[in-house]
Protein backbone atom coordinates (compact mmCIF):
# COMPACT_ATOMS: atom_id res chain seq x y z
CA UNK A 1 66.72 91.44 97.35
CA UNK A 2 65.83 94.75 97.89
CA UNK A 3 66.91 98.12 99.41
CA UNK A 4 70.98 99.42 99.18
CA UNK A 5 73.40 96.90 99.78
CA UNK A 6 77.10 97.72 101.07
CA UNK A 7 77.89 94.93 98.37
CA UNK A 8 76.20 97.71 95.90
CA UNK A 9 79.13 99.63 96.21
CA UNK A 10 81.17 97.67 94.23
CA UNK A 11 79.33 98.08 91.27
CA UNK A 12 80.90 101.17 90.89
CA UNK A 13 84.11 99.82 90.03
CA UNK A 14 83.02 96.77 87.85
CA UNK A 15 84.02 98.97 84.63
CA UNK A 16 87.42 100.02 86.28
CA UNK A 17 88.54 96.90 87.17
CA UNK A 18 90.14 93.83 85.17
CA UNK A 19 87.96 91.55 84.87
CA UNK A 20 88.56 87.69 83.68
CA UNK A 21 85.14 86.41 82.37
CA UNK A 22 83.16 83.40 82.98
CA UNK A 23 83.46 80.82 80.60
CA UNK A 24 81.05 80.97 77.70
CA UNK A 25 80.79 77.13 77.71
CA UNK A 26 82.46 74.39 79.57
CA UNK A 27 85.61 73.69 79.81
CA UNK A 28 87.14 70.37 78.92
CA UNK A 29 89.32 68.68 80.59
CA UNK A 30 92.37 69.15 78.42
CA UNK A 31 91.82 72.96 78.57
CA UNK A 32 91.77 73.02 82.29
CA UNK A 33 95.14 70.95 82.20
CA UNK A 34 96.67 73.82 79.98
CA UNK A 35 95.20 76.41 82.08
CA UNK A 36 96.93 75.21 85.49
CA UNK A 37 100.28 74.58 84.14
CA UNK A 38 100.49 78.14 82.22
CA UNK A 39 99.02 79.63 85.39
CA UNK A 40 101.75 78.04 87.22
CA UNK A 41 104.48 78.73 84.97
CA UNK A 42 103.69 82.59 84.73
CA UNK A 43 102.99 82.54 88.55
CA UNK A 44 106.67 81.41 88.75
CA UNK A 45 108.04 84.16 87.31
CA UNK A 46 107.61 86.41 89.69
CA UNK A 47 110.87 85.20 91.41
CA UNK A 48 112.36 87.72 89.07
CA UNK A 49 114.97 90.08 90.87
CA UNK A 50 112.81 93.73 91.30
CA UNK A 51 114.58 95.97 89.11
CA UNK A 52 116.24 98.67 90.59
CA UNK A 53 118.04 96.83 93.34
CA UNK A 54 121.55 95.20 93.58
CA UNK A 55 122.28 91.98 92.84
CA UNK A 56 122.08 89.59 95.36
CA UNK A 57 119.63 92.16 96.89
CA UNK A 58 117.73 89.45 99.59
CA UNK A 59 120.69 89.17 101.50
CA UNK A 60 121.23 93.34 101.79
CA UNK A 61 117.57 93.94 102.93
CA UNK A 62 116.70 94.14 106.87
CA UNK A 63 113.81 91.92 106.92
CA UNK A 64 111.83 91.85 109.73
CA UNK A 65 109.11 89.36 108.11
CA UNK A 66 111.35 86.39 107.70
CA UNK A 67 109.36 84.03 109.85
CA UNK A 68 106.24 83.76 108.04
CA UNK A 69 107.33 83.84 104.18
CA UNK A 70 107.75 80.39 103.27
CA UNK A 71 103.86 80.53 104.37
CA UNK A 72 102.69 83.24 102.07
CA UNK A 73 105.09 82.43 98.80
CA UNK A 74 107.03 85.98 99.44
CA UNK A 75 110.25 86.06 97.86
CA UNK A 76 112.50 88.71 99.04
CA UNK A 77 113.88 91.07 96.10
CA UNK A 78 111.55 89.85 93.78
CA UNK A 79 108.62 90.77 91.96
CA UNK A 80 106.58 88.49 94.55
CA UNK A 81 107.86 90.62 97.67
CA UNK A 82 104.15 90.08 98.49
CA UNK A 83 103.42 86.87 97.68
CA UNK A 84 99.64 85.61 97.83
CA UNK A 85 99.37 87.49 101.13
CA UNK A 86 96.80 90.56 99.61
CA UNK A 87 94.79 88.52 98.06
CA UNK A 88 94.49 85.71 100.96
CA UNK A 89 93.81 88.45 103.34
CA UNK A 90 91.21 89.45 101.01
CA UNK A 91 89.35 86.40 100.72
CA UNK A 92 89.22 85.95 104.96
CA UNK A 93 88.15 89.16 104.87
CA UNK A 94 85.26 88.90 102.69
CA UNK A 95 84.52 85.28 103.61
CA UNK A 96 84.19 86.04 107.32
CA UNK A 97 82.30 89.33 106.59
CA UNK A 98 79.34 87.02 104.57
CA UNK A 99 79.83 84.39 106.33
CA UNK A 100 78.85 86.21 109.83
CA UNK A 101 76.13 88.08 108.01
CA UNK A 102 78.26 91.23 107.87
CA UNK A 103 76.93 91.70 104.38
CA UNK A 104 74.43 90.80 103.03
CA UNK A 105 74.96 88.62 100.16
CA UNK A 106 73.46 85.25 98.35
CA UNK A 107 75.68 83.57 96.24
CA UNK A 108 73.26 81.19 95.13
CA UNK A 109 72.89 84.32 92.72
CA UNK A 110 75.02 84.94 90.19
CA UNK A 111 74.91 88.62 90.26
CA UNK A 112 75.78 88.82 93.55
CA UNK A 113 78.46 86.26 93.41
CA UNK A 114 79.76 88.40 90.47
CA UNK A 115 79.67 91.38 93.21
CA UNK A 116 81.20 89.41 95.92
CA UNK A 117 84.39 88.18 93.67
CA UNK A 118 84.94 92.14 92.44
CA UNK A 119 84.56 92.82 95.93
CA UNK A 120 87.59 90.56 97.10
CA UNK A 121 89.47 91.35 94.08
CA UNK A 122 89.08 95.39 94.22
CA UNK A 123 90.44 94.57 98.55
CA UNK A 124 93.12 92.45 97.17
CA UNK A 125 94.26 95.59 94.72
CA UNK A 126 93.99 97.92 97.88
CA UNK A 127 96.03 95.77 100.03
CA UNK A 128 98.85 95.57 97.62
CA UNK A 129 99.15 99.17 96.91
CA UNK A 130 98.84 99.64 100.97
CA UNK A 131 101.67 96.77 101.48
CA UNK A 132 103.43 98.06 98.77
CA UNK A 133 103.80 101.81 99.97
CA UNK A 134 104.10 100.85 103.91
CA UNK A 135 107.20 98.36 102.24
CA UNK A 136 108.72 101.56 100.93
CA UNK A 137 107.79 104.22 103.34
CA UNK A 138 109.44 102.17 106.42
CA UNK A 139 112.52 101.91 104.69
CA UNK A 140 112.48 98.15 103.77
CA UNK A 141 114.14 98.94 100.55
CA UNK A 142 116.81 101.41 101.35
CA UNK A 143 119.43 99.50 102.03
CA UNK A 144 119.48 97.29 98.51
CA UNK A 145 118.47 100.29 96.31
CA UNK A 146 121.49 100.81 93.69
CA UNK A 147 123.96 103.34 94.24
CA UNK A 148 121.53 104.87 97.18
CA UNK A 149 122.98 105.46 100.08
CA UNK A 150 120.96 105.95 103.39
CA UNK A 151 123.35 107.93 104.86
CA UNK A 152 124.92 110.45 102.35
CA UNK A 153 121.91 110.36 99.33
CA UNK A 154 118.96 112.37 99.24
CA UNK A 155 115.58 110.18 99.37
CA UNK A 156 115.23 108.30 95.94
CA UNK A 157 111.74 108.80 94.96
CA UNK A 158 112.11 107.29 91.25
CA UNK A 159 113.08 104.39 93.09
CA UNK A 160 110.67 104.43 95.36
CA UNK A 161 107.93 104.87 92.50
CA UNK A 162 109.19 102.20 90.14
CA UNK A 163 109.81 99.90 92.91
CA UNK A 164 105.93 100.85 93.85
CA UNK A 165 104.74 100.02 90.33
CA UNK A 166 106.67 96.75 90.10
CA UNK A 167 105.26 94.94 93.27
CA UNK A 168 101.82 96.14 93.00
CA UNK A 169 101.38 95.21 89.49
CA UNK A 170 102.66 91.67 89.55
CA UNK A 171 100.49 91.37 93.08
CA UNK A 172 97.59 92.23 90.91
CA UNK A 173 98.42 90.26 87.86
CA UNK A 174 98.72 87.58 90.43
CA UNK A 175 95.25 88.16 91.97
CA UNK A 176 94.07 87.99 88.18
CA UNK A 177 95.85 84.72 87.17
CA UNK A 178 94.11 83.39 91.00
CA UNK A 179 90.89 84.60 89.09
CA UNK A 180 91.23 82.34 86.55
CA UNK A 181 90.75 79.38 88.95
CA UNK A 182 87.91 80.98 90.22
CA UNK A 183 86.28 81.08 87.15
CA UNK A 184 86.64 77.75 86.38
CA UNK A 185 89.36 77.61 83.77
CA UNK A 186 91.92 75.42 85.81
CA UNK A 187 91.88 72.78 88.41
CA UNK A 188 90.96 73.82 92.40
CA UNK A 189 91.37 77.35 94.17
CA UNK A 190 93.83 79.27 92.89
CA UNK A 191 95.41 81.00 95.87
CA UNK A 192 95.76 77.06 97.27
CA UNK A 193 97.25 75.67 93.96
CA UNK A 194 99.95 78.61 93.71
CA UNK A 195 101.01 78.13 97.42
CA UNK A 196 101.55 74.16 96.32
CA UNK A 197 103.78 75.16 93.54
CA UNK A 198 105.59 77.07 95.99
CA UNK A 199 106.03 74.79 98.69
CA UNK A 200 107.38 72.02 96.09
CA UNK A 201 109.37 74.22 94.16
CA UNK A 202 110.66 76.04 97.39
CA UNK A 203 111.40 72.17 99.25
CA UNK A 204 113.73 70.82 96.43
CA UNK A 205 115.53 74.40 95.63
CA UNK A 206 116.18 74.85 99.79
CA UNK A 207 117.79 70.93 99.83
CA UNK A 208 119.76 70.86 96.66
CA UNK A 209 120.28 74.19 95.01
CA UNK A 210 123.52 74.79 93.63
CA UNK A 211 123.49 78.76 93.57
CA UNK A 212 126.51 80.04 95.51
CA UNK A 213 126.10 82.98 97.59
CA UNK A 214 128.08 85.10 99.64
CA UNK A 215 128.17 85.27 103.30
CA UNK A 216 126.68 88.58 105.12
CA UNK A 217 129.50 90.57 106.88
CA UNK A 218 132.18 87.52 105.89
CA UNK A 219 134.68 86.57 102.81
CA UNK A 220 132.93 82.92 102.95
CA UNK A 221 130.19 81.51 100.40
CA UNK A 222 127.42 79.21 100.84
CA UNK A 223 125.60 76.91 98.67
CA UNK A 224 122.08 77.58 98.65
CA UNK A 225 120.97 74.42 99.03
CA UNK A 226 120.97 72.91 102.85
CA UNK A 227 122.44 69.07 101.42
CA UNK A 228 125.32 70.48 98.52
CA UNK A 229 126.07 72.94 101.64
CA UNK A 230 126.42 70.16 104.05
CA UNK A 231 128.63 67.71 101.35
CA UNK A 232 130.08 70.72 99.99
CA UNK A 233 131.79 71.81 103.57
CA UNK A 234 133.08 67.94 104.51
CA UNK A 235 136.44 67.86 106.06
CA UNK A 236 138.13 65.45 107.91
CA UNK A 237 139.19 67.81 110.30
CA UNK A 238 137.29 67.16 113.49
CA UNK A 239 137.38 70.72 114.75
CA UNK A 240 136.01 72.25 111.27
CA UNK A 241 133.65 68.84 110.84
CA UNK A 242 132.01 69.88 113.39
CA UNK A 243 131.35 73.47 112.97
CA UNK A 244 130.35 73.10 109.53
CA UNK A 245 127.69 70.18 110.31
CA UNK A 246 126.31 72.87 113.33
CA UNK A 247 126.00 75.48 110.51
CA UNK A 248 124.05 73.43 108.07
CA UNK A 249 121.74 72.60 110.55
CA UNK A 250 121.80 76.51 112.02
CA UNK A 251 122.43 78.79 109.38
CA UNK A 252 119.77 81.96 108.89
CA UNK A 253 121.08 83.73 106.12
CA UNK A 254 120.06 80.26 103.59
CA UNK A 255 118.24 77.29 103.84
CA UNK A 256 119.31 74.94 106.89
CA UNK A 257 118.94 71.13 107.35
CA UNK A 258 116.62 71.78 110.46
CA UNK A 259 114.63 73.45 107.95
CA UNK A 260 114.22 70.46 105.43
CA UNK A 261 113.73 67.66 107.98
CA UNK A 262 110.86 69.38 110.14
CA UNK A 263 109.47 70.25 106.41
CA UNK A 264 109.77 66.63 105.36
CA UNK A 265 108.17 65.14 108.76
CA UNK A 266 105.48 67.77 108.07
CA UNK A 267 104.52 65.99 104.75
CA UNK A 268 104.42 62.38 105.93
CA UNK A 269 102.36 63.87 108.77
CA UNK A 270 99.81 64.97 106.74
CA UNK A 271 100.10 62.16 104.36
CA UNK A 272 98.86 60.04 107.15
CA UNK A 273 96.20 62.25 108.40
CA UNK A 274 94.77 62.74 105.44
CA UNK A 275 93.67 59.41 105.15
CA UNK A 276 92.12 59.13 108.32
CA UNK A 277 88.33 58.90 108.19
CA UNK A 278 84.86 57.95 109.45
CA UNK A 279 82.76 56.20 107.19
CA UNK A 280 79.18 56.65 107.36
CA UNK A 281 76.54 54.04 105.96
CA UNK A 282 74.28 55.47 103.42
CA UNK A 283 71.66 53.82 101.18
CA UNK A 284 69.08 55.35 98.62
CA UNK A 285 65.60 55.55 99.26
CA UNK A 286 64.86 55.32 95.69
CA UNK A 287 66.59 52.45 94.11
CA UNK A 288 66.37 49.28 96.55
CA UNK A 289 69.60 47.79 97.75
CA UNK A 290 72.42 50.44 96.75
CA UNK A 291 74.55 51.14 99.64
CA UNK A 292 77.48 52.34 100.16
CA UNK A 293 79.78 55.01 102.69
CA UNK A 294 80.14 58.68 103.12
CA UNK A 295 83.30 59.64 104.46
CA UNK A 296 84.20 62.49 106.49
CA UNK A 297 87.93 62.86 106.82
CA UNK A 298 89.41 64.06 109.73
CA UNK A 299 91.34 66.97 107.38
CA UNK A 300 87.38 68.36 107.22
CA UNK A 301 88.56 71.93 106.75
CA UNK A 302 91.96 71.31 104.85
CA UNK A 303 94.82 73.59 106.01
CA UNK A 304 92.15 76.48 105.54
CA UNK A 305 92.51 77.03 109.66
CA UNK A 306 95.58 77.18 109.59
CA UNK A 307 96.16 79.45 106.39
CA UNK A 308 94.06 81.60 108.54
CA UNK A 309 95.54 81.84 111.44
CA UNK A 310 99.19 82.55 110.10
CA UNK A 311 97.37 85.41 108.23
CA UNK A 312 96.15 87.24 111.54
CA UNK A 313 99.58 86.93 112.72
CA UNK A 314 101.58 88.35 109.93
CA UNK A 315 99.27 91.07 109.18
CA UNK A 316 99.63 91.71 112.64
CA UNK A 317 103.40 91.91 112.71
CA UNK A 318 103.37 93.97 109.22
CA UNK A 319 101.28 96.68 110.18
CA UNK A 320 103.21 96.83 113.69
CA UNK A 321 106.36 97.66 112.31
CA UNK A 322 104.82 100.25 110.00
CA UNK A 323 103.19 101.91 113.36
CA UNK A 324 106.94 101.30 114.81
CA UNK A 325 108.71 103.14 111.98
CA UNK A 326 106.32 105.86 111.98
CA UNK A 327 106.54 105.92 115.65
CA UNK A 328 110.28 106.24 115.57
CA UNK A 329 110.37 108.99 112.68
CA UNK A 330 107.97 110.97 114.97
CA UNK A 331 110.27 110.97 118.24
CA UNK A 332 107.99 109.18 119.88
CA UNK A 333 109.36 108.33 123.77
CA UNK A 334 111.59 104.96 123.58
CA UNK A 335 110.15 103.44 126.16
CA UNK A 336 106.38 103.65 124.40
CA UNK A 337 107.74 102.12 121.36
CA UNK A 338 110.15 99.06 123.24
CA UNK A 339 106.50 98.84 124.63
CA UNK A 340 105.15 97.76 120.96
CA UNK A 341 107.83 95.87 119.73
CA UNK A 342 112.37 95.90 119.86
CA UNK A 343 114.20 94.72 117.14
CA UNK A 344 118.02 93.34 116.93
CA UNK A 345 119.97 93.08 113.34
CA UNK A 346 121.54 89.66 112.86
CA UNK A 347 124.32 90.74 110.74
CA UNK A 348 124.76 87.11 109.99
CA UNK A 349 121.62 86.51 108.23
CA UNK A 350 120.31 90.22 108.04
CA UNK A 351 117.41 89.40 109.67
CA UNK A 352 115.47 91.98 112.06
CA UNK A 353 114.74 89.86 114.98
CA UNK A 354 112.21 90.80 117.76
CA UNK A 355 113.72 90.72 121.40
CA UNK A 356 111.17 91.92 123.39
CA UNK A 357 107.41 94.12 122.75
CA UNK A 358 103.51 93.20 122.05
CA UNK A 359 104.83 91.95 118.24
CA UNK A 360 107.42 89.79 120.36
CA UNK A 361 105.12 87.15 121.57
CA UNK A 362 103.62 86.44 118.13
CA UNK A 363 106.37 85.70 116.37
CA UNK A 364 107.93 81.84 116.30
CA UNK A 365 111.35 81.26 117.42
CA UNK A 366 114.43 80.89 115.49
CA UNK A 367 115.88 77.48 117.44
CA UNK A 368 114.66 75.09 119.98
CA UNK A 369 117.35 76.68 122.14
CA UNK A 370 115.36 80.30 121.66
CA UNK A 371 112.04 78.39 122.23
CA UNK A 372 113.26 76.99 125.36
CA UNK A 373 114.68 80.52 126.83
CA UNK A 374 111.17 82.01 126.09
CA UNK A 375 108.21 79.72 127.62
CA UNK A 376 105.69 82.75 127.85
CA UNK A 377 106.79 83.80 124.07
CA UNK A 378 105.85 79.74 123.07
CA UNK A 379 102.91 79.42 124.79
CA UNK A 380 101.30 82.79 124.14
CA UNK A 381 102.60 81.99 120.11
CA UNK A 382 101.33 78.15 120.39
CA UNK A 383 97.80 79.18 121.93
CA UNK A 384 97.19 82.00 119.54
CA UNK A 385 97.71 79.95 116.70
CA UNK A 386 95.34 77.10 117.89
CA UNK A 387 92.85 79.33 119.50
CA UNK A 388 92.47 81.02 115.42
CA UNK A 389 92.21 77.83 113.52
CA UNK A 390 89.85 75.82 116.01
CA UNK A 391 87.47 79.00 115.90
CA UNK A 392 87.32 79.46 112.29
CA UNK A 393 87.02 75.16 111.71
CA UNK A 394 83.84 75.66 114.12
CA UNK A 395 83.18 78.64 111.64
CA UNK A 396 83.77 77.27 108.07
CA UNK A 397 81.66 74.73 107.86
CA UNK A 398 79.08 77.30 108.36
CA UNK A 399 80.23 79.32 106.07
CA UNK A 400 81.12 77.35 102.86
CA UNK A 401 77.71 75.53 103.24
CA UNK A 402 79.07 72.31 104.53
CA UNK A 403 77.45 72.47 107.37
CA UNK A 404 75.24 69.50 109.20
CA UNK A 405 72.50 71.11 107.83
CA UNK A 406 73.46 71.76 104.18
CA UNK A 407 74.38 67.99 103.69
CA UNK A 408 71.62 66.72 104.86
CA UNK A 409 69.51 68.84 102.77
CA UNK A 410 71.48 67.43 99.65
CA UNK A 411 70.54 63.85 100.94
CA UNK A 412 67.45 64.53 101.02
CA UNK A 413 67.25 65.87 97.46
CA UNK A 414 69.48 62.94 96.30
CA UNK A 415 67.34 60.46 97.69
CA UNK A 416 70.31 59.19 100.30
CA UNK A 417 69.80 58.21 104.04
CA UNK A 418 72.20 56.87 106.61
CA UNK A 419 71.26 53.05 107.63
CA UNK A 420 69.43 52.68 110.28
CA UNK A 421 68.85 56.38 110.89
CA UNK A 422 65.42 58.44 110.25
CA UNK A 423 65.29 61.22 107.83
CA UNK A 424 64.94 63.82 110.69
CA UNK A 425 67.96 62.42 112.66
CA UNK A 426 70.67 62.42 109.81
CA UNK A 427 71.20 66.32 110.98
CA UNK A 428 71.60 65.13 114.48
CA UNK A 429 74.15 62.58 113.15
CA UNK A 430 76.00 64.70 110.83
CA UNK A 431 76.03 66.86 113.62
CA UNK A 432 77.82 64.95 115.75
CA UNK A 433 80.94 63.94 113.75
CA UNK A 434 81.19 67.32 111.42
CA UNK A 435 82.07 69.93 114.17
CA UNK A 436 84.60 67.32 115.91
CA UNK A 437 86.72 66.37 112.55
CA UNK A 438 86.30 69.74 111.45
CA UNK A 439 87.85 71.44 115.08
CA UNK A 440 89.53 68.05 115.76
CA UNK A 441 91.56 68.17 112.23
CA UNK A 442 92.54 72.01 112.39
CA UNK A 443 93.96 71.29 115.79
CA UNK A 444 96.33 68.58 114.99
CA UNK A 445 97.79 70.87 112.02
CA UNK A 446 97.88 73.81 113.92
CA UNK A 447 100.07 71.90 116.52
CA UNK A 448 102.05 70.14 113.37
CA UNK A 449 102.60 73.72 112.52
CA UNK A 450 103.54 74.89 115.89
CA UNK A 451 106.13 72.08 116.45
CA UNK A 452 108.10 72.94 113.30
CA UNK A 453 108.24 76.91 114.15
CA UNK A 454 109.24 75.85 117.66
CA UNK A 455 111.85 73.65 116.57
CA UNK A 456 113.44 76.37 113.98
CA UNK A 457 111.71 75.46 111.22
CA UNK A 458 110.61 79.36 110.42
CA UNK A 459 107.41 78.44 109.17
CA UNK A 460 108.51 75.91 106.71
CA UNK A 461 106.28 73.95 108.42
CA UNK A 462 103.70 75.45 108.37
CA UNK A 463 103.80 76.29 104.45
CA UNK A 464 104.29 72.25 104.20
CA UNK A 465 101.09 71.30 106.18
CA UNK A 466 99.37 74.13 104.29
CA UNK A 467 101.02 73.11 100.86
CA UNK A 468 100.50 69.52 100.98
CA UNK A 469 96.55 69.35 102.41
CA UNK A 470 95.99 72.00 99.29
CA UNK A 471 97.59 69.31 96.70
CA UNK A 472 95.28 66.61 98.10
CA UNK A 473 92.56 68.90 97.51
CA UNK A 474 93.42 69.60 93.77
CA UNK A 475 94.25 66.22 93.06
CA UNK A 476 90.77 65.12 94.37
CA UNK A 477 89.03 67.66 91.94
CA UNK A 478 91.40 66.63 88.81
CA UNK A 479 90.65 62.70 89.50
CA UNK A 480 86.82 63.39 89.68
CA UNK A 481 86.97 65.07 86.42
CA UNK A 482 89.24 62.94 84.81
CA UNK A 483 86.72 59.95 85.99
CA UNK A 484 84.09 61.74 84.58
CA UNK A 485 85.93 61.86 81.03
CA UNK A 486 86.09 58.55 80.93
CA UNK A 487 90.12 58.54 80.27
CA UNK A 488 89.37 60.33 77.16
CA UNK A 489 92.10 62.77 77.06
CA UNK A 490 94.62 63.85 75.00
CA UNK A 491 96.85 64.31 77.42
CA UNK A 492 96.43 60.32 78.96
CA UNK A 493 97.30 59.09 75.13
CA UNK A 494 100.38 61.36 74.70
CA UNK A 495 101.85 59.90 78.00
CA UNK A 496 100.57 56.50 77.28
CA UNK A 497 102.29 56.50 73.86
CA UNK A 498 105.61 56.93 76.06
């Protein structure tokens, strides 16, 4: 390639940036096992309490991003306030800009693959520090800070600082561990491993935690967990029986049965979409009489569509209530900021709700009952989110080299043909299944998705559909390469000696 490259400009910051290297030689198997789970288990510890704040500090913040966290793995008051959301807005970015020739890029290269990975890492930095300081400058904080008060204090800027530090450095140690997938060190992507752990860990915490915590604005306490809430609250007192079995399927301020069932029907969902498939007769043209099938699963794209879509929606809503804060602390008219976007403080749940606005009809709803009173809300909400993840399904394929095309040039190097089709029709063929299971497939998540956010699930859902097609995706690549060890691993005679 010649000429200046916008990709060239990266190379400016290769010797700034932190940098995990490729591997020298291959990694084994066992290695790669050791790398996940430490990846996993340091990834976890960012659900440490930001210092700084009071205890209990995710039930004193106004959060006005509560619908889409379980999708991102943001924890509120902790060190991953953020989640995976810089970095996976990050990788669209840069994926969409190559992908529709934006740049100018071939990663058959390594150079410029080394380019294009700094590139998304140096954008994920950015985005935390710009998250980070929007976070801060809005006021998100303010109302958790220790022994700050909004009212009375003066503005905290130590707080503010160390508060800074804190969530952008654990969002970039984060993007780093994430590179260590990349690289090749542990098992599948790294963004879609992390958001697996979350989902599991997140499912079986939200159903039967045991933490007690106290009520917003009450004297009561709740269990965290939805089922030791539910048992815990039994009476045999009609009138209380049945307010306390409408609150564990209701509650905001903690994790509701609603919650867990349309997060449980999510999984079997996928479970049994995943395995549906077309099977495609191939042979070889080089050794006589080996056939066998090429499948191409309905799931074509994985919950990439989907992760996609819920990112242009909460980037949307995060950088509209930064332009609504800075709108208010400039005395802009009322009625031109009710125009973007109104918010309403659940002193229940401390949750800053959207009532009416632009950012109001791309958020989900908080009940069926709420879904039902707003039909323009759920359809603009339920189209935008399908509209987003068919496009980019049509897109990917394209874009990750899994194209018609792309196959069928790897048959043809491997010697494979579909029966009873010519060598210049197996693009034609391809070509007519690919598209449909890829556009076909994001659909029916998107609207798996959709039905859990409409029914209350606040995106739990969604983070399950996403979650569980990314496990399926690392399993696959851990079975192929424990297949291709041959069952020779330390780790298979340890557990077989149990």
């Amino acid at each position: 390639m010649s000429g200046f490259r916008l990709l060239d400009i990266v190379k400016f910051f290769l010797p700034l940036l932190p940098e995990v290297e490729f591997p020298d030689e291959q990694i084994s198997f066992d290695e790669r096992v050791v790398f996940t789970i430490a990846s996993g288990i340091l990834f976890l510890f960012g659900q440490l309490p930001i210092y700084g704040l009071v205890a209990n500090a995710q039930f004193k913040i106004e959060d006005p991003f509560f619908n889409f966290r379980s999708i991102f793995a943001m924890e509120k008051g902790t060190l991953l306030e953020l989640g995976l959301l810089p970095v996976i807005t990050s990788a669209f970015l840069w994926q969409l800009a190559a992908g529709l020739r934006l740049i100018n890029v071939n990663l058959g290269l390594r150079s410029d693959r080394e380019l294009y990975q700094t590139g998304q890492k140096l954008t994920s930095f950015v985005l935390s520090f710009v998250y980070a300081a929007g976070f801060i400058y809005s006021g998100y904080f303010d109302s958790a800070i220790r022994g700050y008060d909004p009212i009375s204090d003066s503005t905290p800027y130590g707080w503010y600082v160390f508060i800074f530090v804190q969530i952008s450095t654990w969002s970039i140690f984060v993007t780093l561990l994430i590179e260590i997938f990349d690289k090749g060190y542990a098992f599948g992507s790294g963004i879609l491993c992390f958001l697996t752990l979350q989902t599991a860990t997140r499912f079986i915490a939200e159903f039967l935690g045991i933490e007690i915590y106290p009520v917003a604005n009450s004297n009561k306490s709740e269990s965290y967990g939805a089922f030791i809430n539910f048992t815990r609250n039994l009476s045999f007192n009609l009138n209380s029986l049945a307010s306390n079995v409408l609150n564990s399927f209701s509650r905001l301020n903690l994790p509701n049965l609603t919650q867990f069932y349309v997060t449980l029907l999510s999984i079997l969902a996928v479970i049994y979409f995943q395995n549906c498939r077309i099977e495609l007769p191939i042979r070889s043209t080089k050794v006589r009489g080996m056939n066998n099938v090429y499948p191409i699963r309905l799931l074509y794209t994985g919950a990439l569509p989907i992760l996609f879509a819920y990112t242009i929606l909460i980037n949307l809503q995060i950088f509209g209530y930064f332009v609504y804060v800075t709108l208010q602390n400039t005395k802009t008219s009322s009625f031109i900021i009710s125009l973007l976007a109104k918010f309403k403080l659940d002193s229940y749940s401390n949750n800053l709700g959207l009532t009416s606005g632009f950012l109001y009809y791309f958020t989900n709803s908080t009940s069926l009952f709420n879904t039902l009173l707003s039909p323009i809300r759920t359809v603009v909400y339920a189209s935008t989110v399908i509209v987003l993840s068919s496009w980019f399904a049509d897109k990917w394929s394209y874009m990750s080299g899994s194209a018609p095309k792309d196959i069928s040039k790897t048959f043809k190097e491997q010697g494979i043909s579909i029966s009873g089709k010519r060598d210049i029709s197996i693009t034609k063929e391809l070509g007519r299944v690919i598209p449909v299971a890829a556009v076909s497939g994001a659909f029916i998540l998107a609207a798996l998705a959709i039905s859990g956010d409409l029914l209350g699930g606040l995106g739990k859902g969604a983070s399950a559909v996403i979650g569980v097609s990314s496990a399926f995706g690392v399993l696959e690549e851990f079975m192929m390469e424990y297949q291709q060890t041959g069952g020779n691993s330390q780790f298979t005679q340890a557990f077989g000696g149990l």
